[in-house]
Protein backbone atom coordinates (compact mmCIF):
# COMPACT_ATOMS: atom_id res chain seq x y z
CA UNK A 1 -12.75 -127.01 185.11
CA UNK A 2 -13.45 -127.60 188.83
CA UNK A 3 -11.32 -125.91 191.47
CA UNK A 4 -7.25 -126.82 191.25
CA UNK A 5 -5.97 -128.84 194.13
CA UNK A 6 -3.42 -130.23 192.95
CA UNK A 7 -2.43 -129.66 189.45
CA UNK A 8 -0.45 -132.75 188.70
CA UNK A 9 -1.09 -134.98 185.81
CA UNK A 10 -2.16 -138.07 186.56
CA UNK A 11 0.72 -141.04 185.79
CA UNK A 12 -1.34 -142.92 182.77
CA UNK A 13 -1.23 -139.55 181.05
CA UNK A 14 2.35 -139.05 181.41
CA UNK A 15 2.97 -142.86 180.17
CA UNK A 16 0.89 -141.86 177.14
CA UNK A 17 2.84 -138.30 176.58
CA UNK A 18 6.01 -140.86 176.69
CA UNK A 19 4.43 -143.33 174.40
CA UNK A 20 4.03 -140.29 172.31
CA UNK A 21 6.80 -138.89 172.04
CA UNK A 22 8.47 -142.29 170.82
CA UNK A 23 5.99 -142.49 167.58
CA UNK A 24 4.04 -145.39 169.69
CA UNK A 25 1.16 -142.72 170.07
CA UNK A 26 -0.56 -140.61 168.03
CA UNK A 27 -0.13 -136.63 169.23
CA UNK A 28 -3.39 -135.17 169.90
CA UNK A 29 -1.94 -131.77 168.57
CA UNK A 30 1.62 -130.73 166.84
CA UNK A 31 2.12 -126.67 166.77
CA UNK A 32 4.72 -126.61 164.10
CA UNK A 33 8.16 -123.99 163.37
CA UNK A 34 6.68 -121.52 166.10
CA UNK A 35 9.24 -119.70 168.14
CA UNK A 36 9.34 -121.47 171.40
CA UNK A 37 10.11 -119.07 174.46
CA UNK A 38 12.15 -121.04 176.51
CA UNK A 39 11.73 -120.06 180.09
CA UNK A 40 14.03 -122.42 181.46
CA UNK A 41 17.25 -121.63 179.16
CA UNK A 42 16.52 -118.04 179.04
CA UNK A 43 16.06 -118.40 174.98
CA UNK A 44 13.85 -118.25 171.89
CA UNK A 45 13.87 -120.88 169.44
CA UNK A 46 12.26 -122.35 166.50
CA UNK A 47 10.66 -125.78 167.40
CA UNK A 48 7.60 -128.15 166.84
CA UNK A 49 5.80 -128.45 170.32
CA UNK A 50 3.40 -131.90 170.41
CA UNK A 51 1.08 -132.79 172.95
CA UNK A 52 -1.06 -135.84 174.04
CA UNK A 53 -3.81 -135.61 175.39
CA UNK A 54 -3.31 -132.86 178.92
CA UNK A 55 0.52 -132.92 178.49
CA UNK A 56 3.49 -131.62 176.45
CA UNK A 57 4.87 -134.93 174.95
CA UNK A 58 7.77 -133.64 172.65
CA UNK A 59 9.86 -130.51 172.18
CA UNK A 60 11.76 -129.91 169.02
CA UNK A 61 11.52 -132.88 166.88
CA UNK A 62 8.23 -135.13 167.44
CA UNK A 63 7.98 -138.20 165.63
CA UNK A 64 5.04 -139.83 164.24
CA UNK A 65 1.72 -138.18 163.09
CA UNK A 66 -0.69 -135.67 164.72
CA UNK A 67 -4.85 -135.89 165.20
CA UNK A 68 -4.09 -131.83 164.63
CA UNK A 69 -1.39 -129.49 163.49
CA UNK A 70 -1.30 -125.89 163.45
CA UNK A 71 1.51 -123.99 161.37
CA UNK A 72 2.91 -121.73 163.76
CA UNK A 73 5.05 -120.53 161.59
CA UNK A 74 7.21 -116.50 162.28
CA UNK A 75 4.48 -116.75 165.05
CA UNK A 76 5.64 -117.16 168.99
CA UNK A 77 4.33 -119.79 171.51
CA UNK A 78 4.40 -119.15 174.90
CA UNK A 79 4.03 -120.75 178.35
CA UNK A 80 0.36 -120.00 179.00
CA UNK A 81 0.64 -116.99 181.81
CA UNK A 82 0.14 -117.53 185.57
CA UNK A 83 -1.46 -114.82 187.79
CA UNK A 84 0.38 -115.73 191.23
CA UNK A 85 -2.10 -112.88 192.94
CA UNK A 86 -5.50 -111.73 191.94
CA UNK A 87 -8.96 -110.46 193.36
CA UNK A 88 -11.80 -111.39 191.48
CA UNK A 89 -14.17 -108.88 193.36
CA UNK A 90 -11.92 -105.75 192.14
CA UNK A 91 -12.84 -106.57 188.58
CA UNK A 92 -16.18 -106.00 188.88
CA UNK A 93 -16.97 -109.22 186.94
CA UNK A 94 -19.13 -112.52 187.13
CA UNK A 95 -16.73 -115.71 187.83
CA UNK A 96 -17.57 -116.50 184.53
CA UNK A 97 -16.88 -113.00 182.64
CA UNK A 98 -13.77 -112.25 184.90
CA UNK A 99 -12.46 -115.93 184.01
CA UNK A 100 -13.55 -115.44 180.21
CA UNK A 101 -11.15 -111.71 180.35
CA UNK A 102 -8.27 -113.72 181.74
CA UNK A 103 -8.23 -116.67 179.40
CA UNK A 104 -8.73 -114.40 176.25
CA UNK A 105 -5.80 -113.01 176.80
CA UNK A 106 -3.19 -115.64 177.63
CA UNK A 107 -3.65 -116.18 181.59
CA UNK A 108 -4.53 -120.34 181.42
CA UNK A 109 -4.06 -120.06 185.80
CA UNK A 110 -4.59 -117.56 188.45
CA UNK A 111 -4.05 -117.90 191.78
CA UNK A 112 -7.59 -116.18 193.49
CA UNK A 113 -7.47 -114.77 196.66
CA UNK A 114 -11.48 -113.84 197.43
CA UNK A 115 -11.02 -112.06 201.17
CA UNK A 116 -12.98 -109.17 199.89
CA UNK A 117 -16.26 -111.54 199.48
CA UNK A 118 -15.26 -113.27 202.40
CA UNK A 119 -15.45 -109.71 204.94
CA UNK A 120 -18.66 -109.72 203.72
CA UNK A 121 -20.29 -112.78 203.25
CA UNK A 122 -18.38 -115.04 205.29
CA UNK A 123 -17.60 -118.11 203.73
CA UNK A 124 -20.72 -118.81 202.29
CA UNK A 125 -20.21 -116.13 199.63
CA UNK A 126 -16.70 -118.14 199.54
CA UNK A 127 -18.96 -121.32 198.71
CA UNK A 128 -20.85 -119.58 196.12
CA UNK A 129 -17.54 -118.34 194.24
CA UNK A 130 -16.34 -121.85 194.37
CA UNK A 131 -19.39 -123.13 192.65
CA UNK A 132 -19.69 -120.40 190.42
CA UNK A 133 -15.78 -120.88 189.34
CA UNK A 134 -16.42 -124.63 188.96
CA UNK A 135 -17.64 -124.42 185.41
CA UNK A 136 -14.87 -121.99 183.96
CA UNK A 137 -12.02 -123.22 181.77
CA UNK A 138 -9.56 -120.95 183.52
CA UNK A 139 -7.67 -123.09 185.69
CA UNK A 140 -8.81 -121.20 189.40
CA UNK A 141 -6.28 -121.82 192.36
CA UNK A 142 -8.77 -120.28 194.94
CA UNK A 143 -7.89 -119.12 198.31
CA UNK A 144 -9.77 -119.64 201.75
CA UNK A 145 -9.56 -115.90 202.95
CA UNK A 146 -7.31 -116.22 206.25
CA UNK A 147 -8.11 -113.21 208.10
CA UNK A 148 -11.95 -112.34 208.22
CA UNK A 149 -12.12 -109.61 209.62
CA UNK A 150 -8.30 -107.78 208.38
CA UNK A 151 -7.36 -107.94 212.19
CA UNK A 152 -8.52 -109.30 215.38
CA UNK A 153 -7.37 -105.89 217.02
CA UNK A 154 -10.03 -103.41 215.74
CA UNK A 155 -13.88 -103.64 216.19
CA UNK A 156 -14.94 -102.41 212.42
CA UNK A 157 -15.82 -105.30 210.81
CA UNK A 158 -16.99 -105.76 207.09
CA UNK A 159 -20.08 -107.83 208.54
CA UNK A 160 -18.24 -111.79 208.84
CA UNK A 161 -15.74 -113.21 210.89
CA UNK A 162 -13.75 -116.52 210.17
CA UNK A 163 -12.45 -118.11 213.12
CA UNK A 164 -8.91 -119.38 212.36
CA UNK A 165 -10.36 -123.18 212.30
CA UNK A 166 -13.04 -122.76 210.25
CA UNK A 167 -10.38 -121.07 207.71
CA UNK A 168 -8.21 -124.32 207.61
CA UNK A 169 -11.18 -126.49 207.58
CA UNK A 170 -12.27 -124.40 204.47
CA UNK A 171 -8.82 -124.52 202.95
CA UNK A 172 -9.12 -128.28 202.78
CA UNK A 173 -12.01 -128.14 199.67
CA UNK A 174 -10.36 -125.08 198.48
CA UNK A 175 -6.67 -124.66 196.72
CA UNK A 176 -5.46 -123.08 199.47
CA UNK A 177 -5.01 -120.02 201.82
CA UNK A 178 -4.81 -116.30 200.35
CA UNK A 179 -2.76 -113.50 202.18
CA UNK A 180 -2.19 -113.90 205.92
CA UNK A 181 -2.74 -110.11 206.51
CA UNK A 182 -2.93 -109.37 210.17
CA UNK A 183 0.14 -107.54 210.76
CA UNK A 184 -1.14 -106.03 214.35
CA UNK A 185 -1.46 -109.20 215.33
CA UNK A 186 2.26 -110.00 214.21
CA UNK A 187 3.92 -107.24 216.07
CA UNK A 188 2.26 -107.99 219.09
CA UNK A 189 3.31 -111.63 219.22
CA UNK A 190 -0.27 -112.81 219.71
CA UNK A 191 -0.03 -117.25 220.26
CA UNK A 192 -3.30 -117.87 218.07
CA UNK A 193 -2.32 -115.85 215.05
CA UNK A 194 1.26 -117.13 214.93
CA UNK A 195 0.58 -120.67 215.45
CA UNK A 196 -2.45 -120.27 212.90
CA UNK A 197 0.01 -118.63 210.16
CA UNK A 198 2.46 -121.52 210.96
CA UNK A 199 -0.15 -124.23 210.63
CA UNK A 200 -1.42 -122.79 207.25
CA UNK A 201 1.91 -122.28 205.86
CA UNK A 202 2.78 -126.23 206.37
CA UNK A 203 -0.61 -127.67 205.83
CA UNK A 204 -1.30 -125.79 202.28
CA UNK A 205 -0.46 -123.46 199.18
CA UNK A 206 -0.36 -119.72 201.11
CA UNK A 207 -0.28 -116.28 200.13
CA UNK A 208 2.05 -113.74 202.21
CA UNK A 209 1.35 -109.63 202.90
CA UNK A 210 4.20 -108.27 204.13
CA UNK A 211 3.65 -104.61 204.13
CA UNK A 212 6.19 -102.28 205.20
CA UNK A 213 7.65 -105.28 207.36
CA UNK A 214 11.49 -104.97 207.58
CA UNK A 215 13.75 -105.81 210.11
CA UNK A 216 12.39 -108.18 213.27
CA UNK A 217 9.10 -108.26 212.27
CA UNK A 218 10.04 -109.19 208.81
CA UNK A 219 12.19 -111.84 210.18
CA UNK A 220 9.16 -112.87 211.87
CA UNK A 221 6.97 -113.17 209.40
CA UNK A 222 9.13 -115.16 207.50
CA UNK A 223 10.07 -117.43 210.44
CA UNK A 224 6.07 -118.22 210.08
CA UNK A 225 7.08 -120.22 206.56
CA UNK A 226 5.79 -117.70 204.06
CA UNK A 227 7.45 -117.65 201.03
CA UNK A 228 5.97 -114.55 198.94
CA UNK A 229 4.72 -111.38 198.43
CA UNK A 230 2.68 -109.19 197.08
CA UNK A 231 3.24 -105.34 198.50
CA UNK A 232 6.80 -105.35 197.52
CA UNK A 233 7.26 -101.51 196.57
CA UNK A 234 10.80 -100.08 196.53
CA UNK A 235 14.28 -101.79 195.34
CA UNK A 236 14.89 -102.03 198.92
CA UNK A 237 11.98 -104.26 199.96
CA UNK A 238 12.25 -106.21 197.03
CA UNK A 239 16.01 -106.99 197.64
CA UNK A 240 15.53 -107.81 201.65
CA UNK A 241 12.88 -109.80 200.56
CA UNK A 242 14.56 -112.28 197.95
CA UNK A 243 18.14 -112.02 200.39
CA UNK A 244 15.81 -114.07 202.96
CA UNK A 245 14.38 -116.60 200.18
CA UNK A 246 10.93 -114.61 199.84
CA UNK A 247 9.29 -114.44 195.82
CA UNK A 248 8.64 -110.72 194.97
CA UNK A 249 5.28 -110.64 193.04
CA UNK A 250 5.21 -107.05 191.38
CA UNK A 251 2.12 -105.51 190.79
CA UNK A 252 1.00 -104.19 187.56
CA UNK A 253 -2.65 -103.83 187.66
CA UNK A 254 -5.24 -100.78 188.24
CA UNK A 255 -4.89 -100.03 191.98
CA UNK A 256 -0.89 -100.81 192.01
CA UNK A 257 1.49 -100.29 189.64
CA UNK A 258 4.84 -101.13 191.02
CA UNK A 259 6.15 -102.37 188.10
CA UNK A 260 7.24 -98.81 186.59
CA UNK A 261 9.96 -98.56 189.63
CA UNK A 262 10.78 -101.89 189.79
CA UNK A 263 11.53 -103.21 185.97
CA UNK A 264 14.53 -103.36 186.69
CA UNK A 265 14.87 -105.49 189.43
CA UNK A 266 12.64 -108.21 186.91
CA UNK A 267 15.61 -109.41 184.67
CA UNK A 268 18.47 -108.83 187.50
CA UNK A 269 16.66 -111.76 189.66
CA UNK A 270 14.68 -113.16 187.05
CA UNK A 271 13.48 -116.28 187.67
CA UNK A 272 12.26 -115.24 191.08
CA UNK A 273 10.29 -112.46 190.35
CA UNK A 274 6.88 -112.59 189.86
CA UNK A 275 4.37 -109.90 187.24
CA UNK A 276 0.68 -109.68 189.15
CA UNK A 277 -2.43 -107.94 188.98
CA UNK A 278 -3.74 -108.03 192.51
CA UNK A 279 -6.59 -105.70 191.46
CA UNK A 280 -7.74 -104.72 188.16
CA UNK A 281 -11.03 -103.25 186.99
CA UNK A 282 -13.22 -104.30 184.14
CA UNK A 283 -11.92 -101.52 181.92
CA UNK A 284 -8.52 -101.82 181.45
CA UNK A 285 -9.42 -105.78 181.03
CA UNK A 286 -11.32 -105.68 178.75
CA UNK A 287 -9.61 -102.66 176.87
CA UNK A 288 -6.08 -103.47 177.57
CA UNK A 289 -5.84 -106.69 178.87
CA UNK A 290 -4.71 -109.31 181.44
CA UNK A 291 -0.72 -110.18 182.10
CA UNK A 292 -0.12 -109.35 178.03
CA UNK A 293 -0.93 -105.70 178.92
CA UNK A 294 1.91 -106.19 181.90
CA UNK A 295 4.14 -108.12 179.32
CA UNK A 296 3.82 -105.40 176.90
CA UNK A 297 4.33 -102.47 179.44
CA UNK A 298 7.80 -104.16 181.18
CA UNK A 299 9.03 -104.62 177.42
CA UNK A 300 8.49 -100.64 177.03
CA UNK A 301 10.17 -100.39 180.22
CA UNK A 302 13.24 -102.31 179.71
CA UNK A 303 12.74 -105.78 180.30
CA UNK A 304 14.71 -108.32 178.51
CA UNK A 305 10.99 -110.35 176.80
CA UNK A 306 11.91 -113.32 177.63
CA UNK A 307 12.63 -112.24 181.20
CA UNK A 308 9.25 -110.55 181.00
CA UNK A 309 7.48 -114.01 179.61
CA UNK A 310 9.09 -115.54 182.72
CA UNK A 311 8.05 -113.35 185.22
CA UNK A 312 4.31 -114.37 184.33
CA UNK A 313 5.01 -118.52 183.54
CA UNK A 314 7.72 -119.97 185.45
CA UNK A 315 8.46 -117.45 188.23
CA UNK A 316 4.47 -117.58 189.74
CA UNK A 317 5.07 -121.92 189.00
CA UNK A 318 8.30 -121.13 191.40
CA UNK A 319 6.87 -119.43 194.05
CA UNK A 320 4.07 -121.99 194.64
CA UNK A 321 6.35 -125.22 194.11
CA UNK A 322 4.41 -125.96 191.18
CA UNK A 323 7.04 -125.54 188.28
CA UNK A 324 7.38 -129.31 187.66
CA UNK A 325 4.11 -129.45 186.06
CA UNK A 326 3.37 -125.64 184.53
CA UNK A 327 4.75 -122.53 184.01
CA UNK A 328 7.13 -124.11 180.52
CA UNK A 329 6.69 -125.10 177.29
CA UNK A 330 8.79 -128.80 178.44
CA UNK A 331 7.50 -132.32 178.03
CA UNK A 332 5.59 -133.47 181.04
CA UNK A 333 4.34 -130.30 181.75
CA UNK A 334 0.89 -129.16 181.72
CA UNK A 335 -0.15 -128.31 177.68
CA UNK A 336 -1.68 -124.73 179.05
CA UNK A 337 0.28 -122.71 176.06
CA UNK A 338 -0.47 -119.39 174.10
CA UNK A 339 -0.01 -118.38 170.57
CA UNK A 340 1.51 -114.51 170.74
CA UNK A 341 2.10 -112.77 167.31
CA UNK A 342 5.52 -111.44 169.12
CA UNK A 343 7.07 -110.15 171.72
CA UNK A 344 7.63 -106.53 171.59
CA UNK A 345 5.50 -103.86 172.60
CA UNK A 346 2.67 -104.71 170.30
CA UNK A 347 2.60 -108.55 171.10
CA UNK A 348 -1.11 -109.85 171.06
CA UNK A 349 -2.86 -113.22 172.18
CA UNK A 350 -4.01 -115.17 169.24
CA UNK A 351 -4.34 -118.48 170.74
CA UNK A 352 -4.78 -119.90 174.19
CA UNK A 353 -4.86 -123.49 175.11
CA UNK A 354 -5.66 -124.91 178.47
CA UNK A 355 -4.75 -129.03 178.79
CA UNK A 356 -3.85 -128.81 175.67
CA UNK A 357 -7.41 -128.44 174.24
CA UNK A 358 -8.04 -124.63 172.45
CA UNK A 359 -10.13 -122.49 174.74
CA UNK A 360 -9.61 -119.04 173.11
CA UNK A 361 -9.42 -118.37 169.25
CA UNK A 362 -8.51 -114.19 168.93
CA UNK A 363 -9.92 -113.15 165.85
CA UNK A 364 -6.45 -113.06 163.60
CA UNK A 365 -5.64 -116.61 165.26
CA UNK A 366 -8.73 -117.93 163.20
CA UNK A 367 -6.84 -117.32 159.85
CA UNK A 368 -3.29 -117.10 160.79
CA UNK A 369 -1.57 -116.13 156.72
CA UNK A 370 -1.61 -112.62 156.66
CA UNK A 371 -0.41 -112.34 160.10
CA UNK A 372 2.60 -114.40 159.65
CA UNK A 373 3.12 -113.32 156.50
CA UNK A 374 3.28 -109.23 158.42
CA UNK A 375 5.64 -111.33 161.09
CA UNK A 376 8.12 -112.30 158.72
CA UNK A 377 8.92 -108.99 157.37
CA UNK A 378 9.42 -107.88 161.26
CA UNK A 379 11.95 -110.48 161.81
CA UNK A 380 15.61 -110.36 161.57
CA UNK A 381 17.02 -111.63 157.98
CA UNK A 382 18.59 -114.61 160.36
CA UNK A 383 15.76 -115.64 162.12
CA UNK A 384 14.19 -115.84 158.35
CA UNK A 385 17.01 -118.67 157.29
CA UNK A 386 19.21 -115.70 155.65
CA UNK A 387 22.49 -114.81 156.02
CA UNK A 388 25.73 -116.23 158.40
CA UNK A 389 24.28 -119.31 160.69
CA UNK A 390 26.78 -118.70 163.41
CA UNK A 391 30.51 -118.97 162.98
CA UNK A 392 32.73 -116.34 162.19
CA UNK A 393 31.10 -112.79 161.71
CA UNK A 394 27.19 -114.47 162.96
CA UNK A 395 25.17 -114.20 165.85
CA UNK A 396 24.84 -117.17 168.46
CA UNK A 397 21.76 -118.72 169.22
CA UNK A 398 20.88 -116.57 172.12
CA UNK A 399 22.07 -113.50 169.96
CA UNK A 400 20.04 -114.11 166.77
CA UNK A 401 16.67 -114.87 169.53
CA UNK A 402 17.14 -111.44 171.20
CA UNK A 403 17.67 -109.74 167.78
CA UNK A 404 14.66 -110.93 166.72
CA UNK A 405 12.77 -109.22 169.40
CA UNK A 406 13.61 -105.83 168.50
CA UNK A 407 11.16 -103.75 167.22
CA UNK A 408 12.15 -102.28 163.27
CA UNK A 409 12.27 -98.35 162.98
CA UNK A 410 8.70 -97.19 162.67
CA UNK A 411 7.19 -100.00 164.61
CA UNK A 412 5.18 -99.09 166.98
């Protein structure tokens, strides 16, 4: 997987994800009776999913036959999971082990923002990461570092400097620009950062910092065309900053764990809010996980799932204009999709495909009986084809999907 520009499907393979999905076509790959997290009509339901080739071709009921078909199932399938913000340095790990972590458990795209290389190598460390993430199958959005060193205004320097046009020349090979950061420079009005902040923010995919920014100089940074961020910490910030058309990115992580006061806030403006990492060591990686481990903590918190699904799928797809092509399980979209065993606190990756081709097989995902088998006990009796269907005395659609979220007694 090279570095994502642009993450469009080209038009041939949309004409053969039509062809497809009217029988003409054989699917490359039919995931059957799963329970389809819709992130677009806030739902759960039970549904075949078929792709062809890169690209969902059918949702619900797919005609014709299927190269592969994996019975799904009592099992859940997901939107694969989007990291909207993410330094690879903090994690300690290679390009190749940090990508590895992130696709094991259900991240399929991650937005990297690689400043902390960049202070220090300049951006020929920045060239060596891009090379280095060239031959992942993550797909890596990665981020020209815009302000090497932090700020113009102080002498300490990490042992690089950027100049402003080298960072938009840079952003041209690149996916992008990571977090405009220089808030001295901000408050003091200064021509070359402004006009460098505007430039970036009409010219390319950019990544906002707005910390402890309210009032003028929020309105300011704003006014500069940056549409999220990432240092949202209080109920307060987050509501100024979605009242002025700004995507909150919450931070669950190692370093930052905003999330825990701001739950909440995830299913009141859910779509627009955004579950991220920022930082996260190799530890709780590799021994707790990615965006699951976030999925699995806003559940304990609160959080509606589904809500919680969306905040890592189509709320990061959002927030970078992108949600056309990922961030759903729809046809046209992008086949990056994961195979969760639920969605309550104990959900787990078993399956995670990228273009619709598998990339990640979790142990249980290899033999998937018993596990569905366990499932189907879990479920409620009318998400197992018992009782009322609706009507008088039965649940809705959207009733019966959130009942079957709920954890029995004595689940964990």
């Amino acid at each position: 997987m090279v570095v994502v520009r642009d993450p469009r499907p080209e038009a041939r393979e949309l004409v053969a994800a039509a062809r497809a999905a009217l029988g003409l076509e054989e699917l490359d790959l039919l995931v059957r009776g799963a329970y389809v997290v819709d992130v677009w009509a806030r739902d759960v339901k039970r549904q075949d999913v078929g792709v062809k080739g890169r690209v969902i071709a059918c949702v619900g009921s797919c005609r014709g036959r299927a190269r592969r078909v994996i019975d799904a199932d009592g099992l859940f399938l997901a939107p694969g999971f989007v990291e909207a913000h993410i330094h690879v340095e903090s994690s300690f790990l290679s390009p190749s082990e940090f990508s590895r972590q992130l696709v094991t458990h259900g991240t399929t795209a991650a937005f990297v923002d690689v400043h902390e290389v960049g202070n220090v190598m300049g951006l020929r460390g920045v060239a060596a990461l891009a090379r280095a993430f060239g031959a992942v199958r993550l797909k890596v959005f990665l981020l020209a570092p815009p302000n090497v060193p932090p700020s113009r205004k102080v002498d300490d320097q990490g042992g690089a400097s950027i100049p402003y046009g080298e960072v938009l020349e840079a952003a041209r090979g690149l996916s992008g620009i990571g977090e405009v950061m220089d808030l001295q420079s901000l408050a003091e009005g200064d021509e070359e950062f402004l006009s460098f902040a505007a430039q970036a923010s009409t010219s390319f995919t950019v990544q906002g910092h707005m910390a402890g920014l309210k009032g003028p100089e929020l309105d300011a940074y704003v006014s500069l065309g940056i549409r999220n961020d990432h240092e949202v910490v209080s109920p307060e910030e987050l509501e100024e900053r979605i009242s002025r058309g700004v995507f909150p990115f919450v931070r669950y992580g190692s370093s930052w764990r905003d999330l825990d006061r701001l739950s909440q806030l995830v299913s009141r403006h859910s779509p627009l809010v955004s579950i991220v990492a920022d930082d996260i060591h190799a530890l709780h990686l590799v021994a707790e996980g990615h965006l699951d481990r976030a999925l699995r903590r806003a559940v304990e918190l609160g959080v509606d799932p589904v809500d919680a699904v969306r905040a890592v799928t189509l709320a990061p797809a959002m927030a970078y204009g992108f949600e056309a092509w990922m961030g759903s399980i729809a046809p046209g979209r992008l086949a990056d999709i994961v195979l969760l065993s639920g969605l309550d606190r104990g959900l787990s990756v078993l399956r995670t495909f990228i273009d619709g081709s598998e990339a990640v097989c979790n142990g249980a995902g290899a033999d998937l009986s018993a596990l569905k088998r366990h499932r189907q006990g879990l479920l409620h009796p009318l998400a197992r084809g018992q009782g009322p269907r609706g009507g008088r005395g039965g649940l809705g659609q959207a009733d019966r999907a959130r009942q079957r979220l709920k954890p029995n007694k004595g689940e964990g």
